[in-house]
C-alpha atoms as a PDB file:
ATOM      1  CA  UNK A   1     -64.387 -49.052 -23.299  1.00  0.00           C
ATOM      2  CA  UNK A   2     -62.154 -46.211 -21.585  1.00  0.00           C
ATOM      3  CA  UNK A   3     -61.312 -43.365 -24.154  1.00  0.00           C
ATOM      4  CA  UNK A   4     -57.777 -43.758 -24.984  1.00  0.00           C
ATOM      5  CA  UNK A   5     -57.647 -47.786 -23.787  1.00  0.00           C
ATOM      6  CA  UNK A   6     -56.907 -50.047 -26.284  1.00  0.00           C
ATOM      7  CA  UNK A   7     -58.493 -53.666 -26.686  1.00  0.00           C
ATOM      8  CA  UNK A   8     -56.916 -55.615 -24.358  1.00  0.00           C
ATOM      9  CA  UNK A   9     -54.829 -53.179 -22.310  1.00  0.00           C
ATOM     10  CA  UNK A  10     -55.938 -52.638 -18.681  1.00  0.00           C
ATOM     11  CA  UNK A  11     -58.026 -49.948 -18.031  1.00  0.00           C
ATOM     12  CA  UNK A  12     -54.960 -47.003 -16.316  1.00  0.00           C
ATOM     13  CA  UNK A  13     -52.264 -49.515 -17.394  1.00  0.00           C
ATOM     14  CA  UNK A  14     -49.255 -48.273 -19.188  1.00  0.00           C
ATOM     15  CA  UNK A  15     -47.775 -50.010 -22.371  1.00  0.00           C
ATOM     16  CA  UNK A  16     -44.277 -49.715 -22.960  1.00  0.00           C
ATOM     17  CA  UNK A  17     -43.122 -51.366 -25.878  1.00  0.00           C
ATOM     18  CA  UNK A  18     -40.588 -54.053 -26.246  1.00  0.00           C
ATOM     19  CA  UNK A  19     -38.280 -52.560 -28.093  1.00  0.00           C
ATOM     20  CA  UNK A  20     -38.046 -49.507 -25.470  1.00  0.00           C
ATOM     21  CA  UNK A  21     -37.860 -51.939 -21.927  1.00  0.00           C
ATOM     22  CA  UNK A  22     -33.757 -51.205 -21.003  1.00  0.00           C
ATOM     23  CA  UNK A  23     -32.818 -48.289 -22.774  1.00  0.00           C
ATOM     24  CA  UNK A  24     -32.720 -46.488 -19.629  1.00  0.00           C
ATOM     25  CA  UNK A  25     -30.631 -49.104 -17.470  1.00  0.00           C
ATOM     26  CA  UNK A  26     -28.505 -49.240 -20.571  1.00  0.00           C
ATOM     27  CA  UNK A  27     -27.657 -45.566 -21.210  1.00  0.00           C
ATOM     28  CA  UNK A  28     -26.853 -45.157 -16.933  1.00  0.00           C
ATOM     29  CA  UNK A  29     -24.567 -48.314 -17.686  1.00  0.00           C
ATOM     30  CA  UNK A  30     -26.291 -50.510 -14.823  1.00  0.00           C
ATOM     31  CA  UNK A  31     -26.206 -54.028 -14.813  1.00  0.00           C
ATOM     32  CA  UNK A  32     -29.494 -56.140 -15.347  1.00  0.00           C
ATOM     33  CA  UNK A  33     -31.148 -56.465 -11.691  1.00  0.00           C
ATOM     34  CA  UNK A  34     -29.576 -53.467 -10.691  1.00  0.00           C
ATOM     35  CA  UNK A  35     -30.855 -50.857  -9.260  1.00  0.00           C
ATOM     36  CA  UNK A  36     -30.851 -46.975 -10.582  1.00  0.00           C
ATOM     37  CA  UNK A  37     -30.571 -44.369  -7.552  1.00  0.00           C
ATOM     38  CA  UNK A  38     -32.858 -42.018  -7.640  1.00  0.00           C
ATOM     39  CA  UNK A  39     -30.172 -39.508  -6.481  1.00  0.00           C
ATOM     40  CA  UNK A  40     -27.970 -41.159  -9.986  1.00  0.00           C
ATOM     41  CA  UNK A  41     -30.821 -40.247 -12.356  1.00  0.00           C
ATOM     42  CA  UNK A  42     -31.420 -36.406 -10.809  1.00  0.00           C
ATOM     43  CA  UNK A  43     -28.064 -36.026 -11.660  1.00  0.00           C
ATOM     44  CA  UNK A  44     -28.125 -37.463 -15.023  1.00  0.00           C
ATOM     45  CA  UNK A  45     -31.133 -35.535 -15.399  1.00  0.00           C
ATOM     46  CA  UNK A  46     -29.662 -32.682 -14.741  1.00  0.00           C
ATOM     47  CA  UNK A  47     -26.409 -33.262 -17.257  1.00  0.00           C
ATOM     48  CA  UNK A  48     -28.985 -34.341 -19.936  1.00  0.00           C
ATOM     49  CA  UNK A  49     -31.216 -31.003 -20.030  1.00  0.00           C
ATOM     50  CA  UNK A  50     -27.548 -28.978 -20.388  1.00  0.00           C
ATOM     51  CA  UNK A  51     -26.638 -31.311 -22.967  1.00  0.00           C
ATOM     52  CA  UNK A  52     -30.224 -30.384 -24.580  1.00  0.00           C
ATOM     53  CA  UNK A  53     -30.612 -34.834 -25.062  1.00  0.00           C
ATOM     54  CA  UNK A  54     -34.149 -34.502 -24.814  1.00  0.00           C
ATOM     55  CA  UNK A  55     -34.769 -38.250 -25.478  1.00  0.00           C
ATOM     56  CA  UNK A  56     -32.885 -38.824 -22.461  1.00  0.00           C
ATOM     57  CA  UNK A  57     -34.634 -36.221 -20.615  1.00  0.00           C
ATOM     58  CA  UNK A  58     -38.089 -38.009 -21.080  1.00  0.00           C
ATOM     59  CA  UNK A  59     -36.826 -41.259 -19.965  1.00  0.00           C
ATOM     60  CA  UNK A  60     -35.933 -40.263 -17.057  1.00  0.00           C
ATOM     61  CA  UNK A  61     -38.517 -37.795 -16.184  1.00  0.00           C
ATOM     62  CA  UNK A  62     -41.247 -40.458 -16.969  1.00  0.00           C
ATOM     63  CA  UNK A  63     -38.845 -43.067 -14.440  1.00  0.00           C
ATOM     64  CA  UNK A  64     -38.517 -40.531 -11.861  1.00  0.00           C
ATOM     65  CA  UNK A  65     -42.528 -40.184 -12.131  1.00  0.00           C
ATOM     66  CA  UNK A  66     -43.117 -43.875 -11.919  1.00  0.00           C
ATOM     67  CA  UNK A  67     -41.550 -44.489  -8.504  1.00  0.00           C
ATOM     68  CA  UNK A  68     -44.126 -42.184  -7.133  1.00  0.00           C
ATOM     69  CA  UNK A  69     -46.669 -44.553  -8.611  1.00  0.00           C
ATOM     70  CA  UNK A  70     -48.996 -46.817  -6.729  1.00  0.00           C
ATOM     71  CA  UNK A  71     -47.788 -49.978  -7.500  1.00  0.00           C
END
Protein backbone atom coordinates (compact mmCIF):
# COMPACT_ATOMS: atom_id res chain seq x y z
CA UNK A 1 0.00 0.00 0.00
CA UNK A 2 0.91 3.78 -0.94
CA UNK A 3 2.30 5.70 2.19
CA UNK A 4 -0.33 8.00 3.22
CA UNK A 5 -3.38 5.85 1.28
CA UNK A 6 -5.82 4.56 3.35
CA UNK A 7 -7.61 1.04 2.91
CA UNK A 8 -9.88 1.48 0.39
CA UNK A 9 -9.15 4.96 -0.97
CA UNK A 10 -7.68 5.13 -4.51
CA UNK A 11 -4.23 5.30 -4.80
CA UNK A 12 -3.77 9.78 -5.65
CA UNK A 13 -7.51 10.10 -4.86
CA UNK A 14 -8.66 12.83 -2.61
CA UNK A 15 -11.24 12.30 0.29
CA UNK A 16 -13.30 15.05 1.21
CA UNK A 17 -15.58 14.38 3.84
CA UNK A 18 -19.28 14.60 3.89
CA UNK A 19 -19.80 16.94 6.18
CA UNK A 20 -17.36 19.48 4.22
CA UNK A 21 -18.99 18.79 0.30
CA UNK A 22 -20.96 22.56 -0.12
CA UNK A 23 -19.50 24.74 2.26
CA UNK A 24 -17.88 26.51 -0.46
CA UNK A 25 -21.00 26.91 -2.91
CA UNK A 26 -22.76 27.87 0.28
CA UNK A 27 -20.56 30.66 1.68
CA UNK A 28 -20.34 32.33 -2.35
CA UNK A 29 -24.29 32.00 -2.04
CA UNK A 30 -24.59 29.86 -5.41
CA UNK A 31 -27.33 27.76 -6.09
CA UNK A 32 -26.90 23.84 -6.25
CA UNK A 33 -25.74 23.06 -10.02
CA UNK A 34 -24.35 26.29 -10.29
CA UNK A 35 -21.40 27.19 -11.29
CA UNK A 36 -18.57 29.33 -9.25
CA UNK A 37 -16.46 31.72 -11.68
CA UNK A 38 -13.21 31.40 -11.33
CA UNK A 39 -12.90 35.22 -11.75
CA UNK A 40 -15.90 35.23 -8.46
CA UNK A 41 -13.62 33.17 -6.21
CA UNK A 42 -10.15 35.36 -7.03
CA UNK A 43 -12.08 38.01 -5.84
CA UNK A 44 -13.47 36.45 -2.84
CA UNK A 45 -10.11 35.26 -2.35
CA UNK A 46 -8.81 38.26 -2.32
CA UNK A 47 -11.57 39.93 0.30
CA UNK A 48 -11.01 36.79 2.50
CA UNK A 49 -7.05 37.12 3.05
CA UNK A 50 -7.87 41.11 4.10
CA UNK A 51 -10.49 39.89 6.24
CA UNK A 52 -7.65 37.41 7.70
CA UNK A 53 -10.85 34.28 7.28
CA UNK A 54 -8.31 31.83 6.81
CA UNK A 55 -10.85 28.92 6.68
CA UNK A 56 -12.19 30.57 3.78
CA UNK A 57 -8.91 31.18 2.33
CA UNK A 58 -8.12 27.35 2.15
CA UNK A 59 -11.30 26.52 0.54
CA UNK A 60 -10.83 28.36 -2.04
CA UNK A 61 -7.21 28.07 -2.63
CA UNK A 62 -7.58 24.19 -2.60
CA UNK A 63 -10.86 24.90 -5.38
CA UNK A 64 -8.88 27.19 -7.39
CA UNK A 65 -6.08 24.28 -7.39
CA UNK A 66 -8.50 21.60 -8.36
CA UNK A 67 -9.64 23.06 -11.68
CA UNK A 68 -6.10 22.76 -12.79
CA UNK A 69 -6.44 19.08 -12.02
CA UNK A 70 -6.50 16.26 -14.49
CA UNK A 71 -9.76 15.09 -14.25
Amino acid sequence: MAVGVKKGQAKGGINIKKANKGKLRKKMGAKKGENLSTAAMSSKLAAAKKAGNTALVRQLVFALNSRKWKK
